[in-house]
Protein backbone atom coordinates (compact mmCIF):
# COMPACT_ATOMS: atom_id res chain seq x y z
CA UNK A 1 206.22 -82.96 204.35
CA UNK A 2 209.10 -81.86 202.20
CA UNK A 3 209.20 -82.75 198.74
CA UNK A 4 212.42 -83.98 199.12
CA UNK A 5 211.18 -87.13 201.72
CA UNK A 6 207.96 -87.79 199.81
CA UNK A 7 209.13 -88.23 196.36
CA UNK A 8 213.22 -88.52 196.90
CA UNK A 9 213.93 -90.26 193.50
CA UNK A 10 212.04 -87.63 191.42
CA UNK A 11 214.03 -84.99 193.81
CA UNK A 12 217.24 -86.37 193.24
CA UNK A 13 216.63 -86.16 189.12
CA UNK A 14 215.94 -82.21 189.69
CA UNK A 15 219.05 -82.26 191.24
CA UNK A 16 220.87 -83.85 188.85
CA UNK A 17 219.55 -81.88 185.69
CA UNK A 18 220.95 -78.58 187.66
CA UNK A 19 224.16 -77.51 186.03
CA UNK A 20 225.79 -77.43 189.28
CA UNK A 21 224.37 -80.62 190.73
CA UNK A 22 222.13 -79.12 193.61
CA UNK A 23 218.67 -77.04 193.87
CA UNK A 24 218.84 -73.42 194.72
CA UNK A 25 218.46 -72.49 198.36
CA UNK A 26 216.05 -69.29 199.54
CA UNK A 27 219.05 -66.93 200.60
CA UNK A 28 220.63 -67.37 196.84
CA UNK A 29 217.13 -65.82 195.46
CA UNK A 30 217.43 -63.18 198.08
CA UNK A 31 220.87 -62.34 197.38
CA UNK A 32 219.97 -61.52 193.78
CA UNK A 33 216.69 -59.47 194.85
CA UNK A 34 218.98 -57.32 197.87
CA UNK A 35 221.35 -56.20 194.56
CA UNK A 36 218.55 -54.27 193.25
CA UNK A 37 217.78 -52.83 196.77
CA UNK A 38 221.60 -51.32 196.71
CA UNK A 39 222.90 -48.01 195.43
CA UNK A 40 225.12 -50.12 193.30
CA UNK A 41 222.43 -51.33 190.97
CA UNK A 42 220.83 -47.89 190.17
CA UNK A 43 221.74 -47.29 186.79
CA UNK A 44 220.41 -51.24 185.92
CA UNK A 45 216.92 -51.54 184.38
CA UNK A 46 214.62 -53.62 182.23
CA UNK A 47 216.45 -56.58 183.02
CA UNK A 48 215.55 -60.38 183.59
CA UNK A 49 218.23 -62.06 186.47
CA UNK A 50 217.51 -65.41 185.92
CA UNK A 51 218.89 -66.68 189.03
CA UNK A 52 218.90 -70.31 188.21
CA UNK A 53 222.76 -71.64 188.22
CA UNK A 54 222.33 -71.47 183.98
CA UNK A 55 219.21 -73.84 183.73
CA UNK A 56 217.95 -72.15 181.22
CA UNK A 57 221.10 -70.51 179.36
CA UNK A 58 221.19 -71.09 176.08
CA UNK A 59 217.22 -72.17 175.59
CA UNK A 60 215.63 -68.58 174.37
């Protein structure tokens, strides 16, 4: 069962702490990952994509 329906409250405050008021869904993640499977990315290296909606901008 989805965490979601088995703990909704403690789901809802996850959503709430993102900065755009919703949890990422799969095909967002595998948007970022098909970038560096194009020809367009092939001068980018050595870099972290945090692909997180800015959770964690600003906390390094």
């Amino acid at each position: 069962m989805p965490y979601k329906e088995t703990a909704p409250e403690e789901f809802k405050k996850w959503e709430d702490s993102n900065p755009i008021g919703r949890l990422g869904k799969p095909a967002e993640i595998g948007h970022a990952v098909k970038f560096f499977f194009e020809d367009g990315s092939e001068f980018v290296n050595g870099v972290i994509l945090p692909v997180d909606s800015g959770c964690v901008a600003g906390n390094f």
